[in-house]
Protein backbone atom coordinates (compact mmCIF):
# COMPACT_ATOMS: atom_id res chain seq x y z
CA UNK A 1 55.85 -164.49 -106.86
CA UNK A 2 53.56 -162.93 -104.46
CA UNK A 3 52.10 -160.06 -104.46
CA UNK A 4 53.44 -156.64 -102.71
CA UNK A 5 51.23 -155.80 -99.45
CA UNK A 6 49.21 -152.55 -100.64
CA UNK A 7 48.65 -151.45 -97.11
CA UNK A 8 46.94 -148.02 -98.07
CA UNK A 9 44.23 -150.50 -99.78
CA UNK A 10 43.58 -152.55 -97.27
CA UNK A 11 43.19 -149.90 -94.67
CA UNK A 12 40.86 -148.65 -97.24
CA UNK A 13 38.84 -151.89 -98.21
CA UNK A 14 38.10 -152.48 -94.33
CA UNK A 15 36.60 -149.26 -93.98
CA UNK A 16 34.43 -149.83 -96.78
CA UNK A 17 33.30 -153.14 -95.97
CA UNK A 18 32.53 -152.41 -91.85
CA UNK A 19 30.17 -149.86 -92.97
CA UNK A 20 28.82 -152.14 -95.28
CA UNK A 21 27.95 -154.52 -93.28
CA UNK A 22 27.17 -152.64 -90.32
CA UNK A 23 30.33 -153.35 -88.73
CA UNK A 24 30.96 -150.86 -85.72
CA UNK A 25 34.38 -151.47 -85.50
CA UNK A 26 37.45 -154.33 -86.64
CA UNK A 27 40.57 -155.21 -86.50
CA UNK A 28 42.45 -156.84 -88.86
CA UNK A 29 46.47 -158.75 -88.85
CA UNK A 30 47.93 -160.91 -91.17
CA UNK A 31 51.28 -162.41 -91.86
CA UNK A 32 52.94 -162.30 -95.09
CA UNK A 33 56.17 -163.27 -95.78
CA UNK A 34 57.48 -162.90 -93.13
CA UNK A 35 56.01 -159.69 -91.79
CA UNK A 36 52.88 -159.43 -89.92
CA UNK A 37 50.38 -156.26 -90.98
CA UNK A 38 47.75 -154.47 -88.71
CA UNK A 39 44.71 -152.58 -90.46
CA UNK A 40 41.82 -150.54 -87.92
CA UNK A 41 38.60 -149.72 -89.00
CA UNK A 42 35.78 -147.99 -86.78
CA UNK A 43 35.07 -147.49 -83.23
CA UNK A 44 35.23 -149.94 -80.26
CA UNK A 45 31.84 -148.90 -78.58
CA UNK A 46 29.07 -146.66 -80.57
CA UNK A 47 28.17 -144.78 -77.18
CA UNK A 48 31.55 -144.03 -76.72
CA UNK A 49 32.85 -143.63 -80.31
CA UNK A 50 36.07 -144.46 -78.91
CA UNK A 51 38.01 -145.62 -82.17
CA UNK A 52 39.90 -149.42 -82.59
CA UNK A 53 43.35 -149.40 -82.86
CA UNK A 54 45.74 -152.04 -83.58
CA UNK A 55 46.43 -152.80 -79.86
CA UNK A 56 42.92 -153.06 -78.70
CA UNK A 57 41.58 -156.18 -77.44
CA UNK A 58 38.56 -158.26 -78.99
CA UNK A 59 36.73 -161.23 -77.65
CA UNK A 60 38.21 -164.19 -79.90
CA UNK A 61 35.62 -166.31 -78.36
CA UNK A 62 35.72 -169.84 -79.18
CA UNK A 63 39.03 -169.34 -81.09
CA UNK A 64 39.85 -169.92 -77.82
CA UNK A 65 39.50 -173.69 -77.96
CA UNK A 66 42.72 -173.96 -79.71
CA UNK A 67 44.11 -172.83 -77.30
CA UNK A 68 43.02 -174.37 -74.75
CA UNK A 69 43.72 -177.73 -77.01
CA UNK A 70 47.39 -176.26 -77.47
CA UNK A 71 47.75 -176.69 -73.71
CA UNK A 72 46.77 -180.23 -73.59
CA UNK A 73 48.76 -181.32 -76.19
CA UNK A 74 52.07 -178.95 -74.37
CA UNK A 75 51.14 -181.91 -71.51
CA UNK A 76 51.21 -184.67 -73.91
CA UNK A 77 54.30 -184.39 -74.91
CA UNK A 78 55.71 -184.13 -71.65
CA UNK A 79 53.86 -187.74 -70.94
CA UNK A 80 51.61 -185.76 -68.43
CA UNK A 81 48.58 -187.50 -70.71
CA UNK A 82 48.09 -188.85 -73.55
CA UNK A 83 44.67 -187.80 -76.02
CA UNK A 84 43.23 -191.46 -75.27
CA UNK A 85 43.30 -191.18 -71.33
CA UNK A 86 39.75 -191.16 -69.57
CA UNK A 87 39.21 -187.99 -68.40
CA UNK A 88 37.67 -189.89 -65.08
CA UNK A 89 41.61 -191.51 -64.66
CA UNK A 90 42.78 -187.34 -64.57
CA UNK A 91 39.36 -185.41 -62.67
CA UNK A 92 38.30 -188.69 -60.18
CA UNK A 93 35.54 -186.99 -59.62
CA UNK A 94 33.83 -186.17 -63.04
CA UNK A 95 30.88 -187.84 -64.22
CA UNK A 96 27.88 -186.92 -66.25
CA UNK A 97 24.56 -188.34 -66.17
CA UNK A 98 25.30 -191.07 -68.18
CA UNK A 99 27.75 -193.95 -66.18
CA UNK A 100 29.46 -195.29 -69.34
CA UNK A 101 30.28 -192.04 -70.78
CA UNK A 102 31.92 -191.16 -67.33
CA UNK A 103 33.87 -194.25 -67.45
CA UNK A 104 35.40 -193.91 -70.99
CA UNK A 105 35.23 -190.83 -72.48
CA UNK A 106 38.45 -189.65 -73.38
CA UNK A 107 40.51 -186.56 -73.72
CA UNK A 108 40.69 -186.76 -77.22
CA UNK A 109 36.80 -186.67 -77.18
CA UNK A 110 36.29 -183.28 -75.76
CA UNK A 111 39.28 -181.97 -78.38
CA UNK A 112 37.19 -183.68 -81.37
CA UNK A 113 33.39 -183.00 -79.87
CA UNK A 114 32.62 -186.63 -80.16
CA UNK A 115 31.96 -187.00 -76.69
CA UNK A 116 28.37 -186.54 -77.20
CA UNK A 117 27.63 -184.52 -74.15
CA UNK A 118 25.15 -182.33 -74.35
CA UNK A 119 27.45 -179.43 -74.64
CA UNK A 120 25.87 -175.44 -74.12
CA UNK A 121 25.75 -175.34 -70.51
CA UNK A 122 26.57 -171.68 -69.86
CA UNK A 123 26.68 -171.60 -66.23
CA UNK A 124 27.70 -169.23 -63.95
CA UNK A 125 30.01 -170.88 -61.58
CA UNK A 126 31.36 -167.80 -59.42
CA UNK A 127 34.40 -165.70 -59.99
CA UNK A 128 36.80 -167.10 -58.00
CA UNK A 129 39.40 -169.54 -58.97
CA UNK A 130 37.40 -173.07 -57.98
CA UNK A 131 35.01 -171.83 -60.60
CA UNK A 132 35.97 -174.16 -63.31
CA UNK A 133 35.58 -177.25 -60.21
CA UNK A 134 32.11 -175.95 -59.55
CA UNK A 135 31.46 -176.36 -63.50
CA UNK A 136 32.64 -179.72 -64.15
CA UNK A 137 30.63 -180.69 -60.99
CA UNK A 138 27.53 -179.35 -62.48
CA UNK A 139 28.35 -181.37 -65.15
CA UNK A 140 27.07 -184.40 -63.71
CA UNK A 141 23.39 -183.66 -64.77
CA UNK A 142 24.60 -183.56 -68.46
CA UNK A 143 22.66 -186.03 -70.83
CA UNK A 144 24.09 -187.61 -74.16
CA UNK A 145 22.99 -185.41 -76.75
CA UNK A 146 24.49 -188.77 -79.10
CA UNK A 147 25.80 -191.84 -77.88
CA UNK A 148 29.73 -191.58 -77.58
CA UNK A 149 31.95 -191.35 -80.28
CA UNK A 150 29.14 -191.70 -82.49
CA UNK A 151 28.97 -188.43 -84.07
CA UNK A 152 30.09 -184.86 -84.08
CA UNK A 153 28.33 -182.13 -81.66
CA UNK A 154 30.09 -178.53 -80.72
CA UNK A 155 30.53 -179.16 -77.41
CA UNK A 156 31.35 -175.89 -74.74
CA UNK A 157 30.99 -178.45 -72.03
CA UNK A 158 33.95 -180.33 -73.00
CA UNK A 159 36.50 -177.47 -73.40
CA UNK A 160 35.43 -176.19 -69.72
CA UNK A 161 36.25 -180.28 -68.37
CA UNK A 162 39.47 -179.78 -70.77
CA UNK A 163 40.24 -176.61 -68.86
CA UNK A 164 39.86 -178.54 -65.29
CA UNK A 165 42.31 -181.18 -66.44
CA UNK A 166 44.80 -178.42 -67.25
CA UNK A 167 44.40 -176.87 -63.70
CA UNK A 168 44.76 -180.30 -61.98
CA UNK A 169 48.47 -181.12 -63.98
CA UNK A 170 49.91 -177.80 -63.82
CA UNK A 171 48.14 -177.08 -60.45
CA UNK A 172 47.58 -173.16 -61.72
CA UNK A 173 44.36 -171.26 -63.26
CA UNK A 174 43.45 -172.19 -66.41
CA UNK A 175 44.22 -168.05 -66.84
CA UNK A 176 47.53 -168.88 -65.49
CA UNK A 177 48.43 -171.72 -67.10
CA UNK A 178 47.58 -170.20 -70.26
CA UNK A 179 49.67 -167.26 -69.38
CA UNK A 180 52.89 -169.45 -68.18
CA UNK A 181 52.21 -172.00 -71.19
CA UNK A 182 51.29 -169.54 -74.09
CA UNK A 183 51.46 -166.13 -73.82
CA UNK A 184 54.93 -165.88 -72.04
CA UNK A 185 56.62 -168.20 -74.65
CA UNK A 186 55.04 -165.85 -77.22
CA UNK A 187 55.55 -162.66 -75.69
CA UNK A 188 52.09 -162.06 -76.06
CA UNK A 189 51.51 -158.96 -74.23
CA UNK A 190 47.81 -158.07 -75.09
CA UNK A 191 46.07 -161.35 -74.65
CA UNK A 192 44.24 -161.45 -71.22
CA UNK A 193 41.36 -163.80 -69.85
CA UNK A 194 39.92 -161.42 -66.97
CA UNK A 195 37.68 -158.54 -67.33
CA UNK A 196 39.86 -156.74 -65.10
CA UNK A 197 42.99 -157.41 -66.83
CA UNK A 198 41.43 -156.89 -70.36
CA UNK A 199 40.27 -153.39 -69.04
CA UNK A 200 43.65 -152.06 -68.26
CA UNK A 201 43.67 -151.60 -72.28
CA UNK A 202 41.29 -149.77 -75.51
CA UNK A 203 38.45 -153.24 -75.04
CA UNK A 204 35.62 -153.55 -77.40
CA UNK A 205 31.84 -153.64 -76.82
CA UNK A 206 29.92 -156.18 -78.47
CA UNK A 207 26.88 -155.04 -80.27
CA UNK A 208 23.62 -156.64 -80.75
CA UNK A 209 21.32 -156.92 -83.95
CA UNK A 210 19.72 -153.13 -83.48
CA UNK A 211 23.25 -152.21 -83.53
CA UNK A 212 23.26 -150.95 -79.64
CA UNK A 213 25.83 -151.62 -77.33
CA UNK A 214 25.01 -155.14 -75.52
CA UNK A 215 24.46 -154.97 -72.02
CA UNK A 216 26.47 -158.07 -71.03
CA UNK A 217 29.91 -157.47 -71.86
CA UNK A 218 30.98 -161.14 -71.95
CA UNK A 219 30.52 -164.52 -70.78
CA UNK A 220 30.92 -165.94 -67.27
CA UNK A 221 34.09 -166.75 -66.01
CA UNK A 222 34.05 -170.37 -66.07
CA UNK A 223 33.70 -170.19 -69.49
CA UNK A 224 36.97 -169.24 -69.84
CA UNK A 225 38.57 -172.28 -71.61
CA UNK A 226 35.96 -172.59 -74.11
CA UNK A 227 35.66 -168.72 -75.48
CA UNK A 228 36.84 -166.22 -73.00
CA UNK A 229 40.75 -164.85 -74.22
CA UNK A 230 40.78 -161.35 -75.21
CA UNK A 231 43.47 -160.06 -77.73
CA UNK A 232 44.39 -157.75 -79.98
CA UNK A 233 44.81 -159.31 -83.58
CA UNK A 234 48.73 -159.23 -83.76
CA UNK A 235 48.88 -161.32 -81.20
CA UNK A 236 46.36 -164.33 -82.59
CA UNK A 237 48.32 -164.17 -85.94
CA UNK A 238 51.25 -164.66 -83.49
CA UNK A 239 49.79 -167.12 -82.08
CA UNK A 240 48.47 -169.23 -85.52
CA UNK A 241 52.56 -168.86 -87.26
CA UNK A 242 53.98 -170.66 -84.03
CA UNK A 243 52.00 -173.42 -85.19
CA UNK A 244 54.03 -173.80 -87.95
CA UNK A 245 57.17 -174.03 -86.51
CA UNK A 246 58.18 -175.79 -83.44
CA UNK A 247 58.09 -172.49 -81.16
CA UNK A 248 55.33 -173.97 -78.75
CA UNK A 249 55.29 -177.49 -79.63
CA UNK A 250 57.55 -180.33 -80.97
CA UNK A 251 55.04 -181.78 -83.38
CA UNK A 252 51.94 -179.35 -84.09
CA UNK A 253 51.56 -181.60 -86.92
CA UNK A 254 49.34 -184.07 -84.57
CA UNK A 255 46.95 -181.06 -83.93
CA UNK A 256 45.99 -181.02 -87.46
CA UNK A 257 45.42 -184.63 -88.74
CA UNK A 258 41.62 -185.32 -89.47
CA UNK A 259 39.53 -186.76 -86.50
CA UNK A 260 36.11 -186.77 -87.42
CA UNK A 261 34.47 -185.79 -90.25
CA UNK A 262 31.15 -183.51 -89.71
CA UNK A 263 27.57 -184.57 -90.79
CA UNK A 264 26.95 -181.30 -92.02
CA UNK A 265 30.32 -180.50 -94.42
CA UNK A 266 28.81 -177.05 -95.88
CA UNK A 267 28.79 -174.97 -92.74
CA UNK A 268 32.24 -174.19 -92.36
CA UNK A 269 34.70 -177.26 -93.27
CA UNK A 270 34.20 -181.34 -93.64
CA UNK A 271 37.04 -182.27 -90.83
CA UNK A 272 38.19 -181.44 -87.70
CA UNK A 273 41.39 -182.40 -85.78
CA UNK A 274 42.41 -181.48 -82.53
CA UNK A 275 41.31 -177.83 -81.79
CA UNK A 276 41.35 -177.30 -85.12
CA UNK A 277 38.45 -176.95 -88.12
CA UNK A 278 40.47 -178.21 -91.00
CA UNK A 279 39.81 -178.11 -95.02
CA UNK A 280 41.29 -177.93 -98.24
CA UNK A 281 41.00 -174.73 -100.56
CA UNK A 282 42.51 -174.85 -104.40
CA UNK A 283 44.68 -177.81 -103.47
CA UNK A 284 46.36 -176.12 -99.97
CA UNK A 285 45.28 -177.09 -96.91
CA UNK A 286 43.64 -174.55 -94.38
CA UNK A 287 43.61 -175.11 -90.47
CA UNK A 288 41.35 -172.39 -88.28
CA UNK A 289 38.88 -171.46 -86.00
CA UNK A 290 36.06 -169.48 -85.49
CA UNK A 291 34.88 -167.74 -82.07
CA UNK A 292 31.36 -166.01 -81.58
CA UNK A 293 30.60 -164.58 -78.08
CA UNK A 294 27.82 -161.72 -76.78
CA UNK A 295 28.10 -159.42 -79.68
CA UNK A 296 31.83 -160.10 -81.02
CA UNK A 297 33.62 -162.29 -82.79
CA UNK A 298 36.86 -163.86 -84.70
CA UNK A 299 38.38 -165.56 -87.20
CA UNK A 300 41.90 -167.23 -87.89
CA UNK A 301 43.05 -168.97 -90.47
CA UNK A 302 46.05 -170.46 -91.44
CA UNK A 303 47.59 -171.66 -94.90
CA UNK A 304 50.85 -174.08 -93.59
CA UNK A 305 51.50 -174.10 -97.24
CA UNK A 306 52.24 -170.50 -97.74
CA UNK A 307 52.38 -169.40 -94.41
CA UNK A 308 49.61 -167.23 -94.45
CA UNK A 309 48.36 -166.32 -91.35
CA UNK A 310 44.95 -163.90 -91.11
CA UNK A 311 43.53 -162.63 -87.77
CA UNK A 312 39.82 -161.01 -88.60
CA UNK A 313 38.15 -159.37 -84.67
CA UNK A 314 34.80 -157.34 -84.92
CA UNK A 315 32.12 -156.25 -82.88
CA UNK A 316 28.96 -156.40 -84.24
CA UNK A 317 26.78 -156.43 -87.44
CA UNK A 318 27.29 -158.95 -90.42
CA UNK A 319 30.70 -160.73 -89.17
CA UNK A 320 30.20 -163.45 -91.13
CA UNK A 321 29.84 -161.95 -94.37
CA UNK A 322 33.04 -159.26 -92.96
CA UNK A 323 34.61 -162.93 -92.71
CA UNK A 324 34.10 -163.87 -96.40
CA UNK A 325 34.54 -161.17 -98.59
CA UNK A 326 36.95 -159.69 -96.86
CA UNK A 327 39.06 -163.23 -95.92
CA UNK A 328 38.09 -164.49 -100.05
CA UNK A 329 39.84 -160.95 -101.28
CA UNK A 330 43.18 -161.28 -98.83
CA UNK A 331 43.84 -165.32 -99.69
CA UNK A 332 43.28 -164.56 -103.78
CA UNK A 333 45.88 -161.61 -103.41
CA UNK A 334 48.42 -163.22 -101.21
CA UNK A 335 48.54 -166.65 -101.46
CA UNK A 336 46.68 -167.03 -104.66
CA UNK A 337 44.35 -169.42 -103.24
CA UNK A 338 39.91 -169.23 -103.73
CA UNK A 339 37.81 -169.79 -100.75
CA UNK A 340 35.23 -171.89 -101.76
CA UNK A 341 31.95 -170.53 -101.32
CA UNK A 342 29.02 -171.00 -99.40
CA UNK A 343 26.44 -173.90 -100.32
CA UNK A 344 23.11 -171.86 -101.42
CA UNK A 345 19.79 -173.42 -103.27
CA UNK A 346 20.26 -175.05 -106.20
CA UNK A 347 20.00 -173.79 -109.68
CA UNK A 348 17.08 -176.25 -110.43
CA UNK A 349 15.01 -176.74 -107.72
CA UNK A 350 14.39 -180.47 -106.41
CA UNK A 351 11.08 -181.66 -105.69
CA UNK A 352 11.91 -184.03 -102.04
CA UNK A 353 9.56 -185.27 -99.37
CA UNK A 354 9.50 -182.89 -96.60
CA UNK A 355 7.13 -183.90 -94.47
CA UNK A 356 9.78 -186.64 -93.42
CA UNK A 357 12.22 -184.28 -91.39
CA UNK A 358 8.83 -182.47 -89.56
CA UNK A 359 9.34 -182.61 -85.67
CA UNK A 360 10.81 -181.32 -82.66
CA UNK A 361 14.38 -181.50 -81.98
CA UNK A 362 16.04 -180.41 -79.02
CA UNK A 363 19.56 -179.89 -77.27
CA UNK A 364 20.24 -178.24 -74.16
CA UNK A 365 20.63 -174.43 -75.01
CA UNK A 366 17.86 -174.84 -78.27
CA UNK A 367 14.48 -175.64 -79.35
CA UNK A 368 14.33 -176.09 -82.91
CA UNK A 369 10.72 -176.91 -84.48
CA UNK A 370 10.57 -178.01 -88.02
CA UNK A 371 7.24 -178.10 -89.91
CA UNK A 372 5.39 -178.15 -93.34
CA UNK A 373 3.37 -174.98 -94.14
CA UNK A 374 0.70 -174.65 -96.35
CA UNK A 375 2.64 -174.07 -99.24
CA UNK A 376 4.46 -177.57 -98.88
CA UNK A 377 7.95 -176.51 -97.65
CA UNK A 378 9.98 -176.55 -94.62
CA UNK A 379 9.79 -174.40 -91.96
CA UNK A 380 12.20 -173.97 -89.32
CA UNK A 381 11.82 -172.05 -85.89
CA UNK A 382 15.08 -172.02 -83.30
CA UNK A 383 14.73 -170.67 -80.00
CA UNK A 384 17.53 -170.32 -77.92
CA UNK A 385 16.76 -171.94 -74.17
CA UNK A 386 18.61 -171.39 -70.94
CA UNK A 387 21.18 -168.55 -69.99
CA UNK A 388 21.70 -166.79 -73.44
CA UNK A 389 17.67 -167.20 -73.67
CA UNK A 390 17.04 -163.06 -73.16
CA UNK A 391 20.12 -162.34 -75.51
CA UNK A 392 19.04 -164.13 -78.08
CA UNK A 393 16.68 -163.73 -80.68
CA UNK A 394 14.37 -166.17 -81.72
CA UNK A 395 15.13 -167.26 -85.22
CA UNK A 396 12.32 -167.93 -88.22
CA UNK A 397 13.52 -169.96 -91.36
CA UNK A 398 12.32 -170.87 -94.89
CA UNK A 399 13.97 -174.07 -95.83
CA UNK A 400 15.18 -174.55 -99.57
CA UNK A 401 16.07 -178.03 -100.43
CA UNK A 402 19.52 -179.40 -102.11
CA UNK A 403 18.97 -183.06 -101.79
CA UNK A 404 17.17 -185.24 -99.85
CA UNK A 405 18.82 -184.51 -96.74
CA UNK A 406 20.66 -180.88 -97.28
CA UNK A 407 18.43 -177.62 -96.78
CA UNK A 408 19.50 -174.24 -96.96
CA UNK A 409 18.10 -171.42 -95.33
CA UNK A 410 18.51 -167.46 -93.84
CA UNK A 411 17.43 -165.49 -91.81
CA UNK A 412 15.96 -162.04 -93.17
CA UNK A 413 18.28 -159.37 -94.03
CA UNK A 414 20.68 -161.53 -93.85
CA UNK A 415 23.14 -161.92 -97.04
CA UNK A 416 24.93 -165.54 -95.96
CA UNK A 417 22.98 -168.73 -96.65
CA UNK A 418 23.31 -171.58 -93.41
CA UNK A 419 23.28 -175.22 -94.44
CA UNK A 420 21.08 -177.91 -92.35
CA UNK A 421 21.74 -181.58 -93.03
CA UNK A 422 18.82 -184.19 -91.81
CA UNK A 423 20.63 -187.63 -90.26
CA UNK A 424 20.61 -190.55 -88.78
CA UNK A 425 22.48 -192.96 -86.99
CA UNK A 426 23.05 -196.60 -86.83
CA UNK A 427 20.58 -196.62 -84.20
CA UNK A 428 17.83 -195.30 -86.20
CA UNK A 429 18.25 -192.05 -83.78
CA UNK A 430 17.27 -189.32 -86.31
CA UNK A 431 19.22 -185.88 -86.02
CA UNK A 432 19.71 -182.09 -87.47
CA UNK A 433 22.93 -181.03 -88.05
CA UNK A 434 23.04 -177.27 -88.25
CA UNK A 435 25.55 -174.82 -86.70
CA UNK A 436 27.89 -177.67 -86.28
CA UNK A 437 25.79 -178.95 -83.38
CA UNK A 438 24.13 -181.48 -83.22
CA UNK A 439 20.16 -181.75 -82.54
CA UNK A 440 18.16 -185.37 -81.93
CA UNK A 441 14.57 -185.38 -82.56
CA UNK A 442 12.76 -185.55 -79.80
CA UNK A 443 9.12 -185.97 -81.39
């Protein structure tokens, strides 16, 4: 039987664990048997102090794609598309710098990341309504950052193009689109894609590492498709439980059947489908999604098997470690299911040849350098290139082995380990998988 929703302990444990992690503010939703629950902890802005409340709206960033992925697949199956169509046949005039690519990379690419296009181009496209058109023509100076199909990259790139295809079948917005194929069928009342919509309700603030407001509220516009909804939590656990029905589509069943499985398998989950990160915890599956944008962030996750739905939104601090203890202590009390945990360094530690992986590797968006210190071990350095280059700080790593090819590694302060896995493909190409990107040496 499960267990009774203790809502004055949950309203507690959130407290607790925001100012433990330097949280400024969260909010928190989840269905459970048949009832969805809303929990508020801190404030939405610290210069403000203006406190969250369950109807205030959070960046869900690229939580987002699963959306925008829902939308596609609404045009599937009404035989607008289908996931293997070239995504030349639906935007005539797309191309990237590479001619084959252009010619056959397919819708179900951009859903899966396997297109290989080089995929953090954060550009800044305009406000107005051609600004997705302006992005995917930008997008013709876009390298491979791996040869099609051949491998799994995050790719931004490919949810804006995704975006653009939606715009050219339903001839709306992508916001509008969204808003006629989503959040009407919903009801979804607090989900909004424009700063000047999302203002007409309690917003909140990002906040950077120092814990100060940031001073870019959120990304650009045509970034929309990729990370750019705003919503209150309520409304994403809405959101996740109609995909367990047939309330948006016939068969959401084809959104979550493996694609591609990831080089690197420890950073969040081995598979992904369409839209969807997808993996297995004490024998139940678990579809969600993870969004990160200018000082914010999100989480959903969804157990088909119980029909558990959680919504986690926050604004700053240690998210990620707000994600796990706080996501590991909800599944073990509701569903009675154990989130596995992290990969961190081995018990024993294994004695590998390091000097192998030593180079430079490079993506658009990052620099990574890996070297061999004077002590023997790896050392990794990631700078962040391009727009987000000011808001981002430059990162400094100590490299643990777990095998020959598996490092872990954090940065300082923080309590989370991240998992790198070194590569290669059938080429000989030689790659870093870390962050679920991507990242070819380049010398």
């Amino acid at each position: 039987m499960a267990a009774t929703v203790d809502s004055a302990h949950w309203n507690a444990r959130l407290a607790e664990l925001i100012t433990r992690y330097d949280v400024p503010g969260a909010s928190l939703a989840f269905a459970h048997e048949g009832e969805v629950y809303t929990f508020v902890a801190g404030v939405l802005n610290k210069d403000t102090g203006t406190p969250v409340s369950t109807d205030s709206l959070f960046q869900i960033g690229s939580v987002s794609k699963v959306w925008t992925a829902t939308q596609l697949m609404l045009l599937v199956e009404q035989g607008r598309l289908t996931l293997d169509t070239p995504v030349v046949e639906l935007l005539p005039e797309f191309k990237v710098a590479d001619a084959q690519v252009t010619k056959t990379v397919t819708v179900r690419h951009l859903l899966t990341h396997t297109s290989g296009i080089d995929g953090d181009l954060f550009l800044d496209s305009g406000r107005g309504d051609d600004c997705l058109e302006k992005y995917v023509a930008a997008c013709a100076e876009l390298t491979q950052n791996h040869p099609i199909g051949e491998s799994f990259s995050y790719c931004n790139s490919g949810f804006v193009i995704a975006g653009r295809i939606i715009e050219r079948l339903t001839g709306k917005t992508w916001d509008a689109a969204l808003r006629e194929q989503i959040c009407a069928p919903l009801g979804l009342t607090h989900t909004w894609t424009l700063p000047e919509d999302v203002l007409r309700f309690s917003a909140a603030t990002g906040h950077v590492e120092d814990g100060s407001p940031t001073s870019v509220w959120g990304l650009t516009r045509a970034m929309g498709p990729a990370g750019l909804i705003c919503a209150r939590a309520s409304d994403v656990v809405a959101f996740g439980l109609a995909h367990l029905g047939t309330e948006l589509l016939a068969a959401p069943g084809a959104m979550t059947e493996p694609q591609v499985r990831l080089p690197n398998p420890y950073t969040i989950a081995p598979e992904w489908g369409i839209g969807w990160i997808l993996d297995e915890w004490s024998g139940h599956r678990v579809i969600m999604h993870a969004g990160n944008t200018i000082g914010q962030s999100a989480m959903l996750w969804v157990l088909p098997d119980t029909g558990t739905v959680v919504c986690l939104l926050a604004n700053g601090g240690e998210t990620s470690a707000l994600q796990r203890t706080l996501g590991a202590e909800l599944f073990a009390v509701l569903a009675d299911v154990e989130m596995p945990e992290l990969l961190g360094p081995p018990d024993t530690p294994v004695d590998v040849d390091v000097a192998r992986h030593a180079g430079t590797y490079e993506r658009v968006g990052c620099l990574a350098t890996v070297s061999v210190g004077d002590d023997a071990k790896l050392h990794l350095n990631i700078r962040v290139t391009g727009a987000l280059a000011d808001i981002s700080p430059e990162m400094d790593w100590d490299l643990i082995p777990v095998d020959e090819s598996t490092f872990v590694g954090r940065r300082e302060g923080s309590p989370l380990w991240d998992s790198m896995v070194f590569y290669e493909l059938a080429d000989g190409s030689r790659y870093i998988h870390m962050g679920v990107r991507a990242t070819p040496k380049t010398a």
